[in-house]
Protein backbone atom coordinates (compact mmCIF):
# COMPACT_ATOMS: atom_id res chain seq x y z
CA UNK A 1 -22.62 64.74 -12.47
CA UNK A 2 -20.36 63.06 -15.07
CA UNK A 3 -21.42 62.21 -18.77
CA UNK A 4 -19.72 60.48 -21.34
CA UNK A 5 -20.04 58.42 -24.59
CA UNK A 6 -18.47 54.84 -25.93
CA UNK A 7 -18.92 52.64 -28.45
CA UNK A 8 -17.60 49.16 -29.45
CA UNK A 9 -18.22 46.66 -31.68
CA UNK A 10 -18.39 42.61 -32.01
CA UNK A 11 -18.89 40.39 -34.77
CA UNK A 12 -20.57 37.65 -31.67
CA UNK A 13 -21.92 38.97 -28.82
CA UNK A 14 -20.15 37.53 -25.60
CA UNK A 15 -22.00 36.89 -22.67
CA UNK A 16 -18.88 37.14 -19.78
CA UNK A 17 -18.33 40.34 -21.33
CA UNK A 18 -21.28 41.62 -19.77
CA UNK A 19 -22.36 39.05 -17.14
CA UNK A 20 -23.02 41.48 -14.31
CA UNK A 21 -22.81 45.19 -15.93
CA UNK A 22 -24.48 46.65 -18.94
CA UNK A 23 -21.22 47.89 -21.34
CA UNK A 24 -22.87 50.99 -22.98
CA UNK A 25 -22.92 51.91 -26.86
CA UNK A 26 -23.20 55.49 -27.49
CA UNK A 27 -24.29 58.26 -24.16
CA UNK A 28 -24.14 57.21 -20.59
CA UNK A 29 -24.58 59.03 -17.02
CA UNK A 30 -21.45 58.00 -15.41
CA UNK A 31 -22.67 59.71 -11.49
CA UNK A 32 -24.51 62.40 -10.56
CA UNK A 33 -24.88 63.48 -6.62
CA UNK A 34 -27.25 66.40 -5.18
CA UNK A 35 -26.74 67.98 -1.87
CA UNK A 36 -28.62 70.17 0.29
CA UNK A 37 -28.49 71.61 3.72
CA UNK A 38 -31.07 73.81 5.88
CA UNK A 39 -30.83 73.92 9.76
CA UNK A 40 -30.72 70.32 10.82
CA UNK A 41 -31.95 68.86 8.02
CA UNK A 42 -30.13 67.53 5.10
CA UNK A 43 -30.83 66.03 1.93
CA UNK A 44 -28.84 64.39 -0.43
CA UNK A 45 -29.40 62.31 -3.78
CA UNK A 46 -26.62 60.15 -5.28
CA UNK A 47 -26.16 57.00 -8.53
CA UNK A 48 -24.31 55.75 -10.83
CA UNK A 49 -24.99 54.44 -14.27
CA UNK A 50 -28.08 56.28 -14.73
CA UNK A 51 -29.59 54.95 -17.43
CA UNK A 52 -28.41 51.52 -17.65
CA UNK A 53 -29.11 48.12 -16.63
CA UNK A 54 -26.65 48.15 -13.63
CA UNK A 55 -27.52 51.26 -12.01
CA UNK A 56 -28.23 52.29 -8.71
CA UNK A 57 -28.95 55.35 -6.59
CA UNK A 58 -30.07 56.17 -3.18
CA UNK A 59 -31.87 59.12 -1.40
CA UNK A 60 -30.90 60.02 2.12
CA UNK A 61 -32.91 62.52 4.67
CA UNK A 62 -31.40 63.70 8.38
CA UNK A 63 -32.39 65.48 10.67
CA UNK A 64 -29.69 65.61 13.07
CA UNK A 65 -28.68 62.75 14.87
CA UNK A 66 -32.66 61.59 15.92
CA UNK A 67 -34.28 61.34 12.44
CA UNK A 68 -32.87 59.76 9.74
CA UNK A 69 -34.36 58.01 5.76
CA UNK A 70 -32.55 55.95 3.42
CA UNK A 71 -34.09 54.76 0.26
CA UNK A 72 -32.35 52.55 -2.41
CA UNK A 73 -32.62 51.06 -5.22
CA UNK A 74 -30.24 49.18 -7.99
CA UNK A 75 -30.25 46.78 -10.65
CA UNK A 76 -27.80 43.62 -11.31
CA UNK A 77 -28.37 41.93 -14.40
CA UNK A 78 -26.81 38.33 -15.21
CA UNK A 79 -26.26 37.07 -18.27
CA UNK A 80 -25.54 33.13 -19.20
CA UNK A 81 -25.81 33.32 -23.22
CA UNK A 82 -26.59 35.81 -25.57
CA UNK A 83 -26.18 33.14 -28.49
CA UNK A 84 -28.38 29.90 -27.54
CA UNK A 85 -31.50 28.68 -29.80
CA UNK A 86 -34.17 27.35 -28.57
CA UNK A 87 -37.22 25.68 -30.68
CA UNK A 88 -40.20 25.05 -27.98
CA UNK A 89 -42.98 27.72 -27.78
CA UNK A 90 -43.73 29.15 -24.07
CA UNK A 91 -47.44 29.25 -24.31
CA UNK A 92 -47.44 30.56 -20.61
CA UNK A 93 -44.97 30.89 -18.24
CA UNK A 94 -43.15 27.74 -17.88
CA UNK A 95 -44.81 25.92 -20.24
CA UNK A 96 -43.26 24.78 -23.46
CA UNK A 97 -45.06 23.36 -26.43
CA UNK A 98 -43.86 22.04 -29.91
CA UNK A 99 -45.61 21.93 -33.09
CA UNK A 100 -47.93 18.62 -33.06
CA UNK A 101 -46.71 17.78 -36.24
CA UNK A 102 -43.33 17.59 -35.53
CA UNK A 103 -43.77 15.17 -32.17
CA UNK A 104 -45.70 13.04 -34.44
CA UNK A 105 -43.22 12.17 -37.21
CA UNK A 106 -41.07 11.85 -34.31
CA UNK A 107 -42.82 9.33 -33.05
CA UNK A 108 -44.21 7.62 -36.28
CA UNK A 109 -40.43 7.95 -37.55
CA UNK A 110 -38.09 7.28 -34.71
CA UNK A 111 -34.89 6.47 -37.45
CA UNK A 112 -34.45 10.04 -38.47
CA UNK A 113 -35.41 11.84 -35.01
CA UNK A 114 -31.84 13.02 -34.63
CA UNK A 115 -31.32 14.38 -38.28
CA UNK A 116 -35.07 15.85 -38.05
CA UNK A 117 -34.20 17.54 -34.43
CA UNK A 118 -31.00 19.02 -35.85
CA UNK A 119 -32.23 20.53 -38.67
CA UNK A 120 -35.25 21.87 -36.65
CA UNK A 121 -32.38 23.39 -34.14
CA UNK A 122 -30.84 24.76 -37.16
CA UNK A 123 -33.68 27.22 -37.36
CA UNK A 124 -34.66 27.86 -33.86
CA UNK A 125 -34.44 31.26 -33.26
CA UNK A 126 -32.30 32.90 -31.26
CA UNK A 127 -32.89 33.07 -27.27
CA UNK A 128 -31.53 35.42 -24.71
CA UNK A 129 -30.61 33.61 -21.53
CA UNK A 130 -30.39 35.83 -18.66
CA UNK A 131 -32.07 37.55 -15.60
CA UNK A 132 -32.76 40.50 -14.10
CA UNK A 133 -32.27 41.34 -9.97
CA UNK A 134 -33.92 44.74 -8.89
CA UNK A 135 -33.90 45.81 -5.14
CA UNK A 136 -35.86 48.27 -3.59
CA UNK A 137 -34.46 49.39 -0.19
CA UNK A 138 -35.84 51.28 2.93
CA UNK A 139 -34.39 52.34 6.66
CA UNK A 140 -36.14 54.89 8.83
CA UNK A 141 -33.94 55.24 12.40
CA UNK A 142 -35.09 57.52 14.79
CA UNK A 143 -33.46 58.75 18.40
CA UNK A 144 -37.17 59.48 20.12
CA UNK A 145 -36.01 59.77 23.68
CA UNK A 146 -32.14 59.41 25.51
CA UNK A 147 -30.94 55.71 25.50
CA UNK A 148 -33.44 54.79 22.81
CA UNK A 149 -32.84 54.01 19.14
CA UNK A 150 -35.83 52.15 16.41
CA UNK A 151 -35.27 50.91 13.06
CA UNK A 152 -37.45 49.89 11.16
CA UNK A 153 -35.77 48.53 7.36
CA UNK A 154 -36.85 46.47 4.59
CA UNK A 155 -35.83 45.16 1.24
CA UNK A 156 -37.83 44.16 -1.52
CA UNK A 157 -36.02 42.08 -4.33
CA UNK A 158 -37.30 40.65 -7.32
CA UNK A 159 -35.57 38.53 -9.93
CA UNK A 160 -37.11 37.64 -13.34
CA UNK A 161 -35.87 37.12 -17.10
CA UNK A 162 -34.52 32.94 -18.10
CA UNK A 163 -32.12 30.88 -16.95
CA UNK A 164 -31.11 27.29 -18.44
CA UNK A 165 -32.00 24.13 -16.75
CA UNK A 166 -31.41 20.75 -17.33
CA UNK A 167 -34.16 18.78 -17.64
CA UNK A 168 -34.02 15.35 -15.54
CA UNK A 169 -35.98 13.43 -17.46
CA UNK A 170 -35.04 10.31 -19.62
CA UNK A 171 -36.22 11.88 -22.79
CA UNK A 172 -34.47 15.12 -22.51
CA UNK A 173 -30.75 13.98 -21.07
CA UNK A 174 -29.47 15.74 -24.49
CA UNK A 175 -31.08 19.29 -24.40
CA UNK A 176 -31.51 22.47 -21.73
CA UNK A 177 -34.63 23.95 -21.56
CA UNK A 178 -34.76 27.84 -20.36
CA UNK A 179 -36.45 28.01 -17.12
CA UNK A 180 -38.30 31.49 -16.78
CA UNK A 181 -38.19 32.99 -13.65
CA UNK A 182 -40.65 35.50 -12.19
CA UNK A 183 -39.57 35.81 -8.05
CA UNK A 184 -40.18 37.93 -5.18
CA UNK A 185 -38.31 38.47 -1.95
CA UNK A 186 -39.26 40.52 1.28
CA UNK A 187 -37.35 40.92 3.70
CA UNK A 188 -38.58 43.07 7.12
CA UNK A 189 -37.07 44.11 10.40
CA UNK A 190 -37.80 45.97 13.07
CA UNK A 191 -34.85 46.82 15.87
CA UNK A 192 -34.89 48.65 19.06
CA UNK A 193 -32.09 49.35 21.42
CA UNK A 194 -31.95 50.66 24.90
CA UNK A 195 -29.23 51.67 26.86
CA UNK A 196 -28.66 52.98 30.52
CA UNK A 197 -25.39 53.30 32.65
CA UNK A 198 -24.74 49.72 32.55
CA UNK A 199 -27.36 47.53 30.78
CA UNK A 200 -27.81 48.00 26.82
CA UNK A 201 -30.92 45.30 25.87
CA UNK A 202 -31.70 45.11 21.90
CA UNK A 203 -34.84 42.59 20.62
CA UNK A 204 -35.37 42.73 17.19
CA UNK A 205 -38.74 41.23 14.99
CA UNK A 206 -38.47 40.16 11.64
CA UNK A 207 -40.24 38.37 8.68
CA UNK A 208 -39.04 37.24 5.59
CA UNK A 209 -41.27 35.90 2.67
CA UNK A 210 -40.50 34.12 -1.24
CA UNK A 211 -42.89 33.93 -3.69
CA UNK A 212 -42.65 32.15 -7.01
CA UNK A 213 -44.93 33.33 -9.69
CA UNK A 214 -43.55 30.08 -11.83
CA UNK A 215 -44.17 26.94 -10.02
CA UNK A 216 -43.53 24.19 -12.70
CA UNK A 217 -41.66 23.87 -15.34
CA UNK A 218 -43.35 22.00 -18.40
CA UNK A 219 -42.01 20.95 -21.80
CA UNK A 220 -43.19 18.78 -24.24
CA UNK A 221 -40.89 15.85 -25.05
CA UNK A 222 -39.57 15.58 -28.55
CA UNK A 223 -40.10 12.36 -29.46
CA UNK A 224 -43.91 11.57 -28.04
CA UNK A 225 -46.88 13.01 -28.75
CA UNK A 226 -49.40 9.97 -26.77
CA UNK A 227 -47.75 8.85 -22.87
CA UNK A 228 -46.50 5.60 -23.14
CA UNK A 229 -44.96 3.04 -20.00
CA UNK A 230 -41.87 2.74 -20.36
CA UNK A 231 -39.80 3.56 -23.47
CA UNK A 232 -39.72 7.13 -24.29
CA UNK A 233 -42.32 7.99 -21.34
CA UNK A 234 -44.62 11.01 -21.36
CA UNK A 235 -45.49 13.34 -23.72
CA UNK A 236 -44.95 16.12 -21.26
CA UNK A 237 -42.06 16.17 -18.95
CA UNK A 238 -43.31 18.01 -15.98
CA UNK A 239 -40.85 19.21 -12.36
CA UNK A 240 -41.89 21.31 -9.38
CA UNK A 241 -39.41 24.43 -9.31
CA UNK A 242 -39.20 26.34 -5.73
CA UNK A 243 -41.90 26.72 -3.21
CA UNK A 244 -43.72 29.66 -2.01
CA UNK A 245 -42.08 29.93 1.80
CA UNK A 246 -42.14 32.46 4.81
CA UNK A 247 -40.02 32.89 7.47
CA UNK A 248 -41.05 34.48 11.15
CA UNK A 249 -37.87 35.63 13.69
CA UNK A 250 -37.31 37.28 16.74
CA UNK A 251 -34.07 37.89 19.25
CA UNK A 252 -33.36 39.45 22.49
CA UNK A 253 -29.83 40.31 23.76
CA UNK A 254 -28.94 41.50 27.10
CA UNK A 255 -25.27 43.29 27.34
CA UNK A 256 -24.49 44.10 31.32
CA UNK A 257 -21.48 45.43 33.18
CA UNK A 258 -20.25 44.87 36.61
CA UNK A 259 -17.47 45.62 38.49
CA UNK A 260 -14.82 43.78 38.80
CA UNK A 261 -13.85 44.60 34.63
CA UNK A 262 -16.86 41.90 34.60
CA UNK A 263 -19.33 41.75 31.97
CA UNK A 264 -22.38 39.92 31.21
CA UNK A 265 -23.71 39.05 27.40
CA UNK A 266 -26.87 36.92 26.15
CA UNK A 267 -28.64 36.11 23.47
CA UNK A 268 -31.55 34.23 22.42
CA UNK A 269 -33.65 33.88 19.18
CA UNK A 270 -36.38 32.02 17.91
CA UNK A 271 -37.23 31.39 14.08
CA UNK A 272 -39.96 29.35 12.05
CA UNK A 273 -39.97 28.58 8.41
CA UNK A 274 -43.13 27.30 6.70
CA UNK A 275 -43.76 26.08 3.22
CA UNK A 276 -47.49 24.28 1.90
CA UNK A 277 -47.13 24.13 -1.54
CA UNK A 278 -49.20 21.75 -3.53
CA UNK A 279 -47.19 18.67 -4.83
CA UNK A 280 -47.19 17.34 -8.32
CA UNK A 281 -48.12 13.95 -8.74
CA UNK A 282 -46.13 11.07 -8.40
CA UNK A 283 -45.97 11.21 -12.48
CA UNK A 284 -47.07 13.11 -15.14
CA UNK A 285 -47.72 10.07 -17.54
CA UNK A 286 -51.12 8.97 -17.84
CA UNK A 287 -50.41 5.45 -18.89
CA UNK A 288 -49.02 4.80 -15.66
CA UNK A 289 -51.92 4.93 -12.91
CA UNK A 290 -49.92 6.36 -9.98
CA UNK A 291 -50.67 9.67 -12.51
CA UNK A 292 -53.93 10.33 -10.55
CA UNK A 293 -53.38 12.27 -7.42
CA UNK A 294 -55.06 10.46 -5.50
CA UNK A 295 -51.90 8.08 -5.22
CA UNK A 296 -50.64 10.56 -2.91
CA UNK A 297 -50.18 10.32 0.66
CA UNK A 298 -51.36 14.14 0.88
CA UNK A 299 -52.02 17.07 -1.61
CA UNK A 300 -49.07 19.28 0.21
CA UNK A 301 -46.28 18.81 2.25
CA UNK A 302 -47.52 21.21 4.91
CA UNK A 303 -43.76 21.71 5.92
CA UNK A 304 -42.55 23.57 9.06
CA UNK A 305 -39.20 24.27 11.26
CA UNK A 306 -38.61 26.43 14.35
CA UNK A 307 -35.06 27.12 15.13
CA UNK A 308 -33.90 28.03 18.88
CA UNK A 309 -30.07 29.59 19.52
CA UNK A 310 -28.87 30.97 22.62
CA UNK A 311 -25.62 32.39 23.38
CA UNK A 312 -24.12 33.52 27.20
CA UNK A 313 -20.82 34.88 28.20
CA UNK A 314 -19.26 36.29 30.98
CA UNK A 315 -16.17 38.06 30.70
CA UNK A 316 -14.07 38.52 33.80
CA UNK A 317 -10.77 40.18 35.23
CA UNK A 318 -11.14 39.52 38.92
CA UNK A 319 -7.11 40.41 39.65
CA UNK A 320 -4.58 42.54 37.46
CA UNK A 321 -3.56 40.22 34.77
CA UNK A 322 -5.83 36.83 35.14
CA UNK A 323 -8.53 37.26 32.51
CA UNK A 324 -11.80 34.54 32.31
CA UNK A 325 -14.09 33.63 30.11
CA UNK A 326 -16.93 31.32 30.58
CA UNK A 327 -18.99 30.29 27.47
CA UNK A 328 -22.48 28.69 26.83
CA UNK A 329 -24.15 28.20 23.36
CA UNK A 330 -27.58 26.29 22.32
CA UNK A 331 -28.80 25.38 19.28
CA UNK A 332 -31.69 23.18 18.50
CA UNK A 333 -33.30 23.14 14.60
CA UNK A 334 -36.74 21.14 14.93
CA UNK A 335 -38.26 19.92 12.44
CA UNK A 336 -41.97 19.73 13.09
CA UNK A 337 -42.92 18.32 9.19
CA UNK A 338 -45.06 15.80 9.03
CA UNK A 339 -43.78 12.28 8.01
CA UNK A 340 -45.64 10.75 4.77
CA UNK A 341 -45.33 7.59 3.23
CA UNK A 342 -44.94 7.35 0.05
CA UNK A 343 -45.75 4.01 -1.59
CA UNK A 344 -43.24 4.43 -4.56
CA UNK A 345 -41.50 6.39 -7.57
CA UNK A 346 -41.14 6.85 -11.12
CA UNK A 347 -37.73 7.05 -12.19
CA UNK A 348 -37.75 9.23 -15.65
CA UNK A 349 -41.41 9.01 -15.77
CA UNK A 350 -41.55 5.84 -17.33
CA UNK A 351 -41.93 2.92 -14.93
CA UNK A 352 -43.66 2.21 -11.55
CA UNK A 353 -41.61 1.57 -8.62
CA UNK A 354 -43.51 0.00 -5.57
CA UNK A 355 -41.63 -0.46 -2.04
CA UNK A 356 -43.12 -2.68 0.37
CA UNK A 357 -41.32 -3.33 3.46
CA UNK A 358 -40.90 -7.20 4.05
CA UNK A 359 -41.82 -7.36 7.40
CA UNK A 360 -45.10 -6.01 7.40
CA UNK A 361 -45.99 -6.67 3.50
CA UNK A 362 -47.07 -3.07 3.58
CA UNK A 363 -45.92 0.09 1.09
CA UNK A 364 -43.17 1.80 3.09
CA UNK A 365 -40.85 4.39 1.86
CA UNK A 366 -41.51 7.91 4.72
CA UNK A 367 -39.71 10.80 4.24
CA UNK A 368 -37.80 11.83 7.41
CA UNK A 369 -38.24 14.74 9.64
CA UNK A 370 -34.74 15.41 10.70
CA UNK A 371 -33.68 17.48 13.32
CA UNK A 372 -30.37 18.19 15.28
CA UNK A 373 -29.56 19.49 18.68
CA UNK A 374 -25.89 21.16 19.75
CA UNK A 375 -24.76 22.58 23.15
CA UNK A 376 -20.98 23.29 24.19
CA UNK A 377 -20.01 24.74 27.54
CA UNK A 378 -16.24 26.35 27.70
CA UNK A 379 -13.57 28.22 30.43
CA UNK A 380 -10.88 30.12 29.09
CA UNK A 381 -8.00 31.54 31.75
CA UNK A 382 -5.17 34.07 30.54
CA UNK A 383 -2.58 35.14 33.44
CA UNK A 384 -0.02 37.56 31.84
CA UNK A 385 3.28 36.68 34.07
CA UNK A 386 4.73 39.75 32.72
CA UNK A 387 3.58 42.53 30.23
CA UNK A 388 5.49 40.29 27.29
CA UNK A 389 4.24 36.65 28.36
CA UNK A 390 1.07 36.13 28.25
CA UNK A 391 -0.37 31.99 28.89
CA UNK A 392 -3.90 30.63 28.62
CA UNK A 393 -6.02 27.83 29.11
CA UNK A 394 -8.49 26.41 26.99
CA UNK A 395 -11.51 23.91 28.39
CA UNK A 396 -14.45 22.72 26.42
CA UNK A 397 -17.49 20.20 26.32
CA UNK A 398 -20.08 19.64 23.84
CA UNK A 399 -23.04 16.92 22.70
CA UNK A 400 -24.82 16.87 19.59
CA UNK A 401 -27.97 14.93 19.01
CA UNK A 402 -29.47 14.23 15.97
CA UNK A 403 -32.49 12.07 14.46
CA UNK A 404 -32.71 9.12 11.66
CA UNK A 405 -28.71 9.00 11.88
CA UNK A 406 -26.18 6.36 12.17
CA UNK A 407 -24.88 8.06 14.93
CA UNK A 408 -27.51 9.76 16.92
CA UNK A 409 -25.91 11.20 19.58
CA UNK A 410 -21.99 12.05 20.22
CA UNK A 411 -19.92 14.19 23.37
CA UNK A 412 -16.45 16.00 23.04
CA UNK A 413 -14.27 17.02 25.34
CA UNK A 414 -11.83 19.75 24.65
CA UNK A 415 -8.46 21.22 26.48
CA UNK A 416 -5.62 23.09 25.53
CA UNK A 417 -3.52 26.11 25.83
CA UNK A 418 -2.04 29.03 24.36
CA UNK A 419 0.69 31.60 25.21
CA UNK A 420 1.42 34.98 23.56
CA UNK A 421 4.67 36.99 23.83
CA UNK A 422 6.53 40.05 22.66
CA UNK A 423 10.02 39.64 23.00
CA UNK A 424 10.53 43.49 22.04
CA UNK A 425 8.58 46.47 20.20
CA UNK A 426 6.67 46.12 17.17
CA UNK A 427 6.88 42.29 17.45
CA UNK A 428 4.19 39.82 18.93
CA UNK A 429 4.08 35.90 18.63
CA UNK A 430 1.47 33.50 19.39
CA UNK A 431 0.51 29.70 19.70
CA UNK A 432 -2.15 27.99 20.15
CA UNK A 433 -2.75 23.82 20.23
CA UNK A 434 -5.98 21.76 21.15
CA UNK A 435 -6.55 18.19 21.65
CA UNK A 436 -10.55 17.21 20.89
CA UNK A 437 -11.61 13.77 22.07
CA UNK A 438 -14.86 12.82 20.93
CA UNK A 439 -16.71 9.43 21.26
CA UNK A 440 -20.43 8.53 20.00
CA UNK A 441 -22.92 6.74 22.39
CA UNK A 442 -23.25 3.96 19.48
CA UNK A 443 -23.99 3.15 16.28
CA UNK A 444 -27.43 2.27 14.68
CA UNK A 445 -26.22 -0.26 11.80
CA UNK A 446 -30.19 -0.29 10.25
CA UNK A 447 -29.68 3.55 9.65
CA UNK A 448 -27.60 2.46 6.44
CA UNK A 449 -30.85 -0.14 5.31
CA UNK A 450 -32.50 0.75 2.62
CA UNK A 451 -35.00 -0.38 -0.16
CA UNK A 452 -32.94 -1.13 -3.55
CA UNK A 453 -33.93 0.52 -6.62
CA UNK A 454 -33.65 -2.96 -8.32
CA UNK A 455 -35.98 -6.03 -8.64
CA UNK A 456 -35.60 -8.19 -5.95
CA UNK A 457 -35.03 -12.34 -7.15
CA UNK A 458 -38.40 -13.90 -7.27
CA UNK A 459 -39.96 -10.41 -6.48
CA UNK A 460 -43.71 -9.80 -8.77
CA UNK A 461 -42.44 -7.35 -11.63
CA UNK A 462 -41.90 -3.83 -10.46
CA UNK A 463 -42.44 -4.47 -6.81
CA UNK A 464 -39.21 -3.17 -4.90
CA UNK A 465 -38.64 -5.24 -1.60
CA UNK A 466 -35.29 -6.27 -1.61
CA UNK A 467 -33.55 -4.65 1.79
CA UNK A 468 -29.97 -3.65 0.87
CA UNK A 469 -27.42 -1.06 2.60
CA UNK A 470 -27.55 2.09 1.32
CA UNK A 471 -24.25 3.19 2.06
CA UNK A 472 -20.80 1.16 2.83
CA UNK A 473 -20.85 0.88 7.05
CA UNK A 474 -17.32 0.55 6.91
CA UNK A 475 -17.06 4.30 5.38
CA UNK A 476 -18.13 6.41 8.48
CA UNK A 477 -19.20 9.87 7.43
CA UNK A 478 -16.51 12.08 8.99
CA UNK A 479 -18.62 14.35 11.40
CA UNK A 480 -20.09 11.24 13.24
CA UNK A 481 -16.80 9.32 13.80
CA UNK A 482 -15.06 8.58 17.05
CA UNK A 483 -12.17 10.87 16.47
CA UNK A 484 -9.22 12.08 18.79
CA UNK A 485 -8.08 15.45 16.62
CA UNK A 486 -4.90 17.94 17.37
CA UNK A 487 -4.37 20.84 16.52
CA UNK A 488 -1.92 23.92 16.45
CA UNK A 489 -1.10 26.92 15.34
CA UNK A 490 1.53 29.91 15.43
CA UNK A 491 1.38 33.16 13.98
């Protein structure tokens, strides 16, 4: 083990000094490590920074090559400011009050609410902004028969302390608010291999979880104590911070060699993410009436996604020198979320905006599921002439498909070459060039309609129905675009 001592001084306290490590005043334990052997079984105990904010250690346990233990754990910590103020009172986690008295002279005396806010900034106390990340690790691997190997390992990390955050809403564009944070993360797998004179097959389960124990973050607003349309909105600004979410994965891979120098590779996996947290309302201000939940198209979002990828290769030397490769990859993200409509917004919490689509007359503003497919198929050749030349071929094909796009569906076709030589000992030099051609089936123009976030001429106040492009047509986002594209290299 190694001790030692420091000590430093500093008239302000500076927070990139010490953003990820904890600079010690006075003793410290530098490292310590503990070993021990008995037969097949070992044991050994190792950290640094003992007794400090950024430490970390881990305990390991063998027993020969079929059992094995590893437990971990360490700390990060992250500091933003160790010299902000804050004035607002956190009655419970992530909620912010002020004194009543001072919202209401505020509001009774709007001419002085800068000079009044100042002063009561003035005498705020101090507020350290930072958090906290502490993971807890865990791998058991065991050898229980020949060809076999389990895992099992898992990692627990949780994150807490206060971070700042800018509030969005029109009453607070001039001041951060600390958002506290109180998380949890859990991650689990299991793995198991198997392998026998040719074949080696691995599937692996896994689940991954996040829980917020902070779900909102609520502050009063400075200049209102009653909710008022319009103006300077609610007395409490209120936003939804991050949802509770799991996620559920699994893969198989298959490894097989032939003769021939030929080999065989695949794998496939299968994840789904869900999240069914409640939503807030569409506001929090209670002179507007879309502030009753009931104005909502459903109480939670009920979201979910499965994921599918698949890859397959075969590797091939059929004759001395003339290597192939064939190639085929799959991906498909869909997302199975329900689509809502939602009859409107309220921009800073003040106002009521209604959409109505002018063909039907009817509210009309759904949130899109989107999903997106991918395949590409490819050949490579390599024939090596000689030991020092080396030439290749390159051949590829892929479609993407995609929903609620501009361009929902495109193909590319890819060729080129490459060639690779060593003209004499200890030097090697290589080129490669591609030509991709790809073209989209066509273009959906009414992708880029949208409903304006103005009033519409002649329109009843505060009803949105004026159709209007959301985006410039003429400005093509740059992965949908017909595009012929070259490229080359040398090294």
């Amino acid at each position: 083990f190694t001790l030692g001592g420091q000590w430093f001084d500093q008239t302000v306290p500076e927070a990139k000094f010490q953003e990820f490590r904890e600079v010690p005043r006075g003793g410290f334990l530098e490292s310590f490590m503990v070993r021990e052997w008995s037969g097949r079984n070992s044991v050994a105990l190792w950290g640094v920074n003992g007794i400090r904010s950024d430490q970390a250690s881990k305990l390991t346990w063998a027993n020969g090559a079929r059992w094995r233990v590893d437990l971990g754990y360490a700390q990060i910590p992250h500091t933003f400011s160790q010299i902000a103020r804050w004035g607002w009172y956190q009655a419970s986690p992530g909620v912010f009050t002020l004194p009543d008295s001072l919202q209401a002279r505020n509001q009774a005396i709007p001419g002085s609410y800068t000079q009044r806010m100042a002063d009561f900034l003035k005498t705020a106390p101090q507020v350290g902004l930072g958090f906290d990340t502490k993971t807890s690790t865990a791998r058991l691997r065991a050898r229980p028969a020949r060809g076999w190997q389990v895992e099992l390992r898992g990692t627990h990390r949780r994150r807490s302390g206060i971070k700042p955050y800018a509030m969005s809403f029109g009453f607070n564009t001039a001041l951060e608010n600390p958002e506290p944070i109180d998380q949890r993360m859990v991650d689990a797998d299991l793995i198991a291999n198997y392998r026998k004179d040719r074949l080696s097959v691995q599937a692996i389960a896994g689940l991954s979880a996040f829980q917020n124990h902070v779900p909102q973050l609520k502050v009063d607003n400075p200049k209102r104590i009653t909710d008022v349309s319009g103006g300077d909105g609610p007395a409490v600004g209120v936003t939804d911070l991050y949802p509770d979410n799991r996620v559920l994965r699994g893969s198989v891979a298959l490894g097989l060699t032939l003769p021939k120098r030929t080999a065989i590779a695949a794998t496939v996996g299968l994840a789904q993410g869900k999240q069914n947290d409640l939503f807030l309302g569409f506001t929090n201000n209670s002179a507007l009436p879309q502030s009753n939940r009931d104005s909502l198209p459903a109480q939670s979002l009920d979201a979910k996604a499965r994921q599918i990828n698949g890859d397959l290769r075969l590797t091939t030397r059929p004759v001395e020198g003339l290597d192939g490769a064939l190639r085929l990859r799959y991906s498909k993200y869909d997302n199975q979320t329900p689509e809502l409509n939602f009859i409107g917004q309220t921009p800073y919490e003040v106002t009521w905006q209604r959409f109505i689509d002018p063909a039907t007359g009817l509210p009309d503003h759904p949130n899109h599921a989107l999903s997106n497919t991918q395949w590409q198929a490819g050949l490579d050749l390599d024939y090596a002439f000689v030991p020092q030349i080396k030439v290749g071929g390159i051949a590829e094909y892929r479609v993407r498909e995609r929903t609620h796009r501009e361009v929902e569906k495109d193909k590319e076709t890819l060729l080129g070459g490459r060639v690779k030589l060593r003209p004499m000992d200890g030097l090697s030099v290589a080129g490669r060039y591609t030509r991709g051609d790809r073209k989209a089936d066509e273009f959906l123009k009414d992708e880029y309609i949208g409903l304006k976030t103005r009033l519409a001429v002649g329109s009843t106040a505060n009803l949105y129905d004026s159709l209007g492009f959301v985006e410039n047509p003429a400005l093509r986002r740059y992965d949908v675009a017909d595009r012929v594209q070259d490229r080359a290299s040398a090294d």
